[in-house]
C-alpha atoms as a PDB file:
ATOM      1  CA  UNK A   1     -41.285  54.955-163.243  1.00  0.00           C
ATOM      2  CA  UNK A   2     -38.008  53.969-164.946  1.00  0.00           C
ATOM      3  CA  UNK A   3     -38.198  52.011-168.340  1.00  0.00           C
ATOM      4  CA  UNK A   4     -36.730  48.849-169.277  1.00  0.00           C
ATOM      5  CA  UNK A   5     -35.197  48.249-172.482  1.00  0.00           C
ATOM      6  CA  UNK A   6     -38.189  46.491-173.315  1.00  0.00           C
ATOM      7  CA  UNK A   7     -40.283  49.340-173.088  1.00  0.00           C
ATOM      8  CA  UNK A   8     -42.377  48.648-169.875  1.00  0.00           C
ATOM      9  CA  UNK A   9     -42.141  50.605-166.715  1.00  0.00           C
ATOM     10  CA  UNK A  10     -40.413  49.536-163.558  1.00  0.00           C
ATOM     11  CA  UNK A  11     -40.470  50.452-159.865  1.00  0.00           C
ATOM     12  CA  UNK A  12     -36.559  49.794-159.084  1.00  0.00           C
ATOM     13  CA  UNK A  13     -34.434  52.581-160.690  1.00  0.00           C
ATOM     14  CA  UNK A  14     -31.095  50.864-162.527  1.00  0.00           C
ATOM     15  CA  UNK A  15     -28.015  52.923-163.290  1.00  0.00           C
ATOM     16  CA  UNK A  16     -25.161  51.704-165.668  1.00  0.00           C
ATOM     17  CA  UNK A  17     -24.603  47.960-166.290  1.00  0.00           C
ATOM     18  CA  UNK A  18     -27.642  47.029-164.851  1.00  0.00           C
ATOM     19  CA  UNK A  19     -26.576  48.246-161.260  1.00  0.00           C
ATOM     20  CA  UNK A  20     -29.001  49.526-158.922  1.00  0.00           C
ATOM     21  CA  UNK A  21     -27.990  53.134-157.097  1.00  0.00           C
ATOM     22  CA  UNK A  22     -26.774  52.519-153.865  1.00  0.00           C
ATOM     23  CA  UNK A  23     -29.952  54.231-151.343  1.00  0.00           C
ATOM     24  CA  UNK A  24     -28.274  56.268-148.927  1.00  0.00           C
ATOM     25  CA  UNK A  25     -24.694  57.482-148.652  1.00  0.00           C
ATOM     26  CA  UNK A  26     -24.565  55.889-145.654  1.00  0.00           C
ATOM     27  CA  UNK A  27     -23.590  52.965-147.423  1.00  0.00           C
ATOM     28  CA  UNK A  28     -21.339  54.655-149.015  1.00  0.00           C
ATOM     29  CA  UNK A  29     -19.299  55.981-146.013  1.00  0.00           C
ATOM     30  CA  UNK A  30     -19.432  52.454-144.243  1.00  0.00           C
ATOM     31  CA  UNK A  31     -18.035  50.791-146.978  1.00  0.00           C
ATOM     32  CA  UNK A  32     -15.397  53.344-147.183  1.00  0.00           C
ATOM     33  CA  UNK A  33     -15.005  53.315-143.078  1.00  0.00           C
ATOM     34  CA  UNK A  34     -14.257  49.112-143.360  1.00  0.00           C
ATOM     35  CA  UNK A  35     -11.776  49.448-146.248  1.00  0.00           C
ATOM     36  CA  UNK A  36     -10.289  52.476-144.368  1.00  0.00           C
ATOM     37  CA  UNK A  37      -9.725  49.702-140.707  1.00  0.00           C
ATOM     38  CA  UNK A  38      -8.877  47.210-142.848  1.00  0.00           C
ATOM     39  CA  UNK A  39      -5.801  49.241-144.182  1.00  0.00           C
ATOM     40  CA  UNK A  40      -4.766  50.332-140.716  1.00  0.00           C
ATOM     41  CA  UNK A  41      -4.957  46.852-139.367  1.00  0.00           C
ATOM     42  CA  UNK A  42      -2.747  46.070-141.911  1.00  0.00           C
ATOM     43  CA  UNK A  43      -0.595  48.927-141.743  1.00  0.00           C
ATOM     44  CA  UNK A  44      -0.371  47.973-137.862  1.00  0.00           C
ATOM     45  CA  UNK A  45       0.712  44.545-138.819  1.00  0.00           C
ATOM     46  CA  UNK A  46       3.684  45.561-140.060  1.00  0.00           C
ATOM     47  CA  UNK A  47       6.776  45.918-138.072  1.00  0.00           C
ATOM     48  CA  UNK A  48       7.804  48.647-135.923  1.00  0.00           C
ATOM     49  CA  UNK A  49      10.880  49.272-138.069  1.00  0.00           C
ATOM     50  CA  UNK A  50       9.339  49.120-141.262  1.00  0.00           C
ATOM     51  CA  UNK A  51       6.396  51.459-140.287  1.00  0.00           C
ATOM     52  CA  UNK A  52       8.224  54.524-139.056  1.00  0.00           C
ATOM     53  CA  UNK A  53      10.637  53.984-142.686  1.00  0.00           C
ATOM     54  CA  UNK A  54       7.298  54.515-144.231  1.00  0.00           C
ATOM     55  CA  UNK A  55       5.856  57.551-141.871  1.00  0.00           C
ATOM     56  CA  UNK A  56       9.587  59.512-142.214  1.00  0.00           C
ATOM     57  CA  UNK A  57       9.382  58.923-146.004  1.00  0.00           C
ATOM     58  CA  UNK A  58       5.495  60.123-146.228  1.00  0.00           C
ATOM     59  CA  UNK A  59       6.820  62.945-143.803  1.00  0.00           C
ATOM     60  CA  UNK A  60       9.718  63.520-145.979  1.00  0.00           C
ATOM     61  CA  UNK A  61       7.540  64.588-148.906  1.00  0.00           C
ATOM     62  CA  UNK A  62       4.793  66.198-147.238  1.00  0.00           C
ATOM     63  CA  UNK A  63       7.034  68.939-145.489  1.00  0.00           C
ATOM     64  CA  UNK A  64       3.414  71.074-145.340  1.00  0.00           C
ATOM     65  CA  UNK A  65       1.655  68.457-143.500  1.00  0.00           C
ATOM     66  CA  UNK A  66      -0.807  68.377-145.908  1.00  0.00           C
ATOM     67  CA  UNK A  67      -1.091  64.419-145.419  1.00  0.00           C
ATOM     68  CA  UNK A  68      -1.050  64.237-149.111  1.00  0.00           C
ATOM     69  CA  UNK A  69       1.948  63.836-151.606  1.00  0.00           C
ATOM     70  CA  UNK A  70       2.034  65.940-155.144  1.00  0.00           C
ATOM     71  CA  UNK A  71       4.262  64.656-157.652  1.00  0.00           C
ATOM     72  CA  UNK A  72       7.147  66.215-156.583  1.00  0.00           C
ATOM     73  CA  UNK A  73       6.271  64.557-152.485  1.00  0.00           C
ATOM     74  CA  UNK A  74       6.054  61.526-154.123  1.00  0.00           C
ATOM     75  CA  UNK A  75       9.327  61.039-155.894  1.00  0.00           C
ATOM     76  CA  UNK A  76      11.068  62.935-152.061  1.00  0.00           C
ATOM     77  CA  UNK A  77       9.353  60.128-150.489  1.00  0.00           C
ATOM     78  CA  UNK A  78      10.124  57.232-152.654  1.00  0.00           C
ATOM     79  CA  UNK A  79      13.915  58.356-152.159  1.00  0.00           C
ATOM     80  CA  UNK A  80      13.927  58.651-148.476  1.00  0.00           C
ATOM     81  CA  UNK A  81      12.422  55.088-148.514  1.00  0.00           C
ATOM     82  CA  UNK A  82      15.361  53.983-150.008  1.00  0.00           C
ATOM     83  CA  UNK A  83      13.901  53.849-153.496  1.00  0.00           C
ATOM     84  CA  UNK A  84      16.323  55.210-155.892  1.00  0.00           C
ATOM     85  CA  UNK A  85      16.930  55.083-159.777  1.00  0.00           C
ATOM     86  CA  UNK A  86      20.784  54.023-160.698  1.00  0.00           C
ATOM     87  CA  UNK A  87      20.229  53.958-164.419  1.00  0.00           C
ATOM     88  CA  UNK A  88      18.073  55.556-167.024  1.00  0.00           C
ATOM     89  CA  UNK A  89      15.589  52.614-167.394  1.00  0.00           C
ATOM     90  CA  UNK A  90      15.144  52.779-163.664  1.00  0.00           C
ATOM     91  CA  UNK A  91      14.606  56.784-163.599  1.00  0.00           C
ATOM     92  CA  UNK A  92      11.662  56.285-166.447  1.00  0.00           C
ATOM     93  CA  UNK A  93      10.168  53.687-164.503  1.00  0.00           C
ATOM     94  CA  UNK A  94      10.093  56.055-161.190  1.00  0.00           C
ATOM     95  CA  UNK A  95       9.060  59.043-163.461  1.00  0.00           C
ATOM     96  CA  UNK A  96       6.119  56.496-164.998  1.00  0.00           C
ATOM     97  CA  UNK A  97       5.131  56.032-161.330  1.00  0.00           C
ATOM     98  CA  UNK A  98       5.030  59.516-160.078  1.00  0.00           C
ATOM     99  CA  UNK A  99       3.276  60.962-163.356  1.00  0.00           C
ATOM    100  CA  UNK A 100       0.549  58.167-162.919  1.00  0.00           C
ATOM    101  CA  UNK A 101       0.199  59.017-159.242  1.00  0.00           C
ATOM    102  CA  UNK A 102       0.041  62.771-159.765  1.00  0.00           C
ATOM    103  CA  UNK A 103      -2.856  62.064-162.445  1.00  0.00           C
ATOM    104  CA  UNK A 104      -4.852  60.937-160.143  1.00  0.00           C
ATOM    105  CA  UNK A 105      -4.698  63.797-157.688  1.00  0.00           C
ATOM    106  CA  UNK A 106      -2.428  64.156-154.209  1.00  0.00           C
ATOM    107  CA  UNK A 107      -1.465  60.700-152.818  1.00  0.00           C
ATOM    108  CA  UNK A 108      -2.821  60.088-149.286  1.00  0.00           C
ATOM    109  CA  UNK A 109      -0.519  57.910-146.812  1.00  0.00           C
ATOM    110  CA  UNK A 110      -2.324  54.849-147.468  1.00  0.00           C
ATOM    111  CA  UNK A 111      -1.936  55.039-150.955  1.00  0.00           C
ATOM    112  CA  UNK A 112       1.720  55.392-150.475  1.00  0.00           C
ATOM    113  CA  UNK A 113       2.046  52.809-148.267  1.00  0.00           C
ATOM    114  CA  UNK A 114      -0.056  49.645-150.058  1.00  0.00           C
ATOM    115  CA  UNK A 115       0.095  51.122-153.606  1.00  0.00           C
ATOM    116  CA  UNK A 116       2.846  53.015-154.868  1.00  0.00           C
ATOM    117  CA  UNK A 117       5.967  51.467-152.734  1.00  0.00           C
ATOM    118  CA  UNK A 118       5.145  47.934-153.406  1.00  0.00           C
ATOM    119  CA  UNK A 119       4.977  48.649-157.019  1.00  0.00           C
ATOM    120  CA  UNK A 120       8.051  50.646-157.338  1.00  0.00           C
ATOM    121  CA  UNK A 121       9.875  48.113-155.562  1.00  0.00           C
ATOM    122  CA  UNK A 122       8.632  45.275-157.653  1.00  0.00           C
ATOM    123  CA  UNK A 123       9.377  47.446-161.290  1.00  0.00           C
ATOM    124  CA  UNK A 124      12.993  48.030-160.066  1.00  0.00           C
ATOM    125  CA  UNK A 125      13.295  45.053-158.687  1.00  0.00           C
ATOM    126  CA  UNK A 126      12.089  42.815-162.300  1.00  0.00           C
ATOM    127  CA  UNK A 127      14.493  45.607-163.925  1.00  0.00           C
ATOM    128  CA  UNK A 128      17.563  44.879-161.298  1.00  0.00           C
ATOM    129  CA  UNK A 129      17.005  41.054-161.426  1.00  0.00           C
ATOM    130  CA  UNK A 130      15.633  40.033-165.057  1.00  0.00           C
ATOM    131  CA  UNK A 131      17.363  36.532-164.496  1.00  0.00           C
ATOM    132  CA  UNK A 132      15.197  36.374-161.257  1.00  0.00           C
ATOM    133  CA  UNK A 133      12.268  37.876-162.045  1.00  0.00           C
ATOM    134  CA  UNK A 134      12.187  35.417-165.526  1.00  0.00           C
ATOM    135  CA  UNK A 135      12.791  31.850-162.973  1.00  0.00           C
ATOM    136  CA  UNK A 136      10.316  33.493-160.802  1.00  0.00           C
ATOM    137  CA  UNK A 137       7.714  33.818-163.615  1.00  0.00           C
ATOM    138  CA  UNK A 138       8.028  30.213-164.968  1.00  0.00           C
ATOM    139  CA  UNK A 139       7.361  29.172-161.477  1.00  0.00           C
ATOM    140  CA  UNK A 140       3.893  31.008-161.221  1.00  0.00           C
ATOM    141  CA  UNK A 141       1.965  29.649-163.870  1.00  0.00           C
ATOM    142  CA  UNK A 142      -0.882  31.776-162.751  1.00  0.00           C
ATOM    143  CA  UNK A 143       0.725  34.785-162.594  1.00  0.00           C
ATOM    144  CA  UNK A 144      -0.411  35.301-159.131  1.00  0.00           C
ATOM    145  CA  UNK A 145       2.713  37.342-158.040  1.00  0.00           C
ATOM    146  CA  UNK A 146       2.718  34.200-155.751  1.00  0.00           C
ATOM    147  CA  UNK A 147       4.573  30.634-155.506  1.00  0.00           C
ATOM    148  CA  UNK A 148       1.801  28.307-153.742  1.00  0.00           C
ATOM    149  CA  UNK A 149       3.485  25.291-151.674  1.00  0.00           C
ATOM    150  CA  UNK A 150       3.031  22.973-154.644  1.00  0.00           C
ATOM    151  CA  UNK A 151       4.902  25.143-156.934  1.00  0.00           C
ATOM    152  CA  UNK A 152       7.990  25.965-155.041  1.00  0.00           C
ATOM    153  CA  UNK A 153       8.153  21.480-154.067  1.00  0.00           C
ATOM    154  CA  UNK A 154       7.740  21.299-158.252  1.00  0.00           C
ATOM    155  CA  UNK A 155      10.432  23.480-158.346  1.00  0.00           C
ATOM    156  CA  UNK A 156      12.462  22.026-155.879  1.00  0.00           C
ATOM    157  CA  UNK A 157      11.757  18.690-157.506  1.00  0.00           C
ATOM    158  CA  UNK A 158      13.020  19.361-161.102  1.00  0.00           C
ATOM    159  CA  UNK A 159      15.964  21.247-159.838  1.00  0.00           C
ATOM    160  CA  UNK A 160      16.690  17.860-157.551  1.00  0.00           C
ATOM    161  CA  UNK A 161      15.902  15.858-161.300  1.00  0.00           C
ATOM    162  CA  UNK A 162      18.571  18.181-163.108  1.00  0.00           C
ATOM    163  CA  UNK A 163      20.852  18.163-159.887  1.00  0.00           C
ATOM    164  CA  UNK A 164      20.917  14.404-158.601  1.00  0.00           C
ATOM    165  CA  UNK A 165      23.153  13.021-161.031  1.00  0.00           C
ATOM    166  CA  UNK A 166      25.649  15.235-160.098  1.00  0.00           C
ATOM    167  CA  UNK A 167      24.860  14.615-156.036  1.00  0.00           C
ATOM    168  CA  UNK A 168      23.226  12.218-155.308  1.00  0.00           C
ATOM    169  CA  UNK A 169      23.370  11.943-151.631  1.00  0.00           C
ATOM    170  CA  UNK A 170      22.484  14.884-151.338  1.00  0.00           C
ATOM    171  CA  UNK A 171      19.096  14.580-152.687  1.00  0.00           C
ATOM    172  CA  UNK A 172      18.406  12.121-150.002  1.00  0.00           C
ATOM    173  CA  UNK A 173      19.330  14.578-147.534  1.00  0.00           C
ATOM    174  CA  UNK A 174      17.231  17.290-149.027  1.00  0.00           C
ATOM    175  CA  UNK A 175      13.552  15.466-148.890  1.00  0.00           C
ATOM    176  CA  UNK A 176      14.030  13.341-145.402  1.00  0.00           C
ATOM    177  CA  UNK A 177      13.159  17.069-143.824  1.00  0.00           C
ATOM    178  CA  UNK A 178       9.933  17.294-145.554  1.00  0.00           C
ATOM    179  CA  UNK A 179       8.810  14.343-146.356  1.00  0.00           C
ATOM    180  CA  UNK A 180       6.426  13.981-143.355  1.00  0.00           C
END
């Protein structure tokens, strides 16, 4: 019997935080199976064009076919991707991406592909943009990494407000194709 922190014996074992063990690995590998299809499915959904850039850049830095990517894979396959550091704030961001990547252990493909692009696109990009990426963060109040419909037409709307006087017609013009 396992005991409770009340002292008396129980029949269900519980690990940390009050989780019970998972019974068979079985579990284990199905859970890992469906996240495994659900990242091909949406690897697949990208476009033709976009998923043979990725491939040539995993390629690129895995010239052992290893399907894995040490640090030094990663940054070859960042650059062939077309992600490349033009100043020093940009470099340390890229080196801050491949140190954190190599921590872990090799990258596989996947990881590449959902985790370690997207976010090196999106640090450069709030570093290449500031202006941008500051409007863009005043219009997600959740901080989503999103704009819902209602957000962008709120947007839309006080720009119109801070706009009309100067034109408008125009405003006019502007709702009549979405007001439905």
């Amino acid at each position: 019997p396992i005991y409770t922190s009340q002292g008396g014996a129980s029949t269900t074992s519980v690990g940390p935080a009050g989780i019970a063990p998972r019974k068979h690995k079985k579990d284990n590998r199905r859970r890992i199976q469906r996240l495994l299809d659900a990242r091909r499915a949406e690897f697949d959904a990208k476009s033709t064009a976009e998923k043979d850039a990725l491939r040539r850049a995993f390629q690129k830095g895995d010239p052992h076919n290893k399907n894995t990517l040490d640090a030094h894979g990663v940054r070859w396959a960042l650059a062939e991707f077309g992600i490349r550091a033009t100043c020093k704030q940009e470099k340390d961001c890229i080196n801050d991406i491949v140190k954190e990547s190599s921590a872990t252990g090799n990258v596989n493909f996947f990881d590449f592909v959902f985790q370690l692009v997207p976010r090196a696109e999106l640090l450069l990009q709030e570093i290449r943009s500031p202006k941008l990426h500051t409007a863009f963060a005043a219009l997600d109040p959740s901080n989503s990494g999103f704009i819902t419909e209602s957000e962008c037409f709120e947007a839309l709307r006080k720009h119109e407000r801070s706009t009309s006087l100067v034109h408008p017609e125009s405003s006019a013009d502007f709702w009549k194709d979405y007001e439905s």
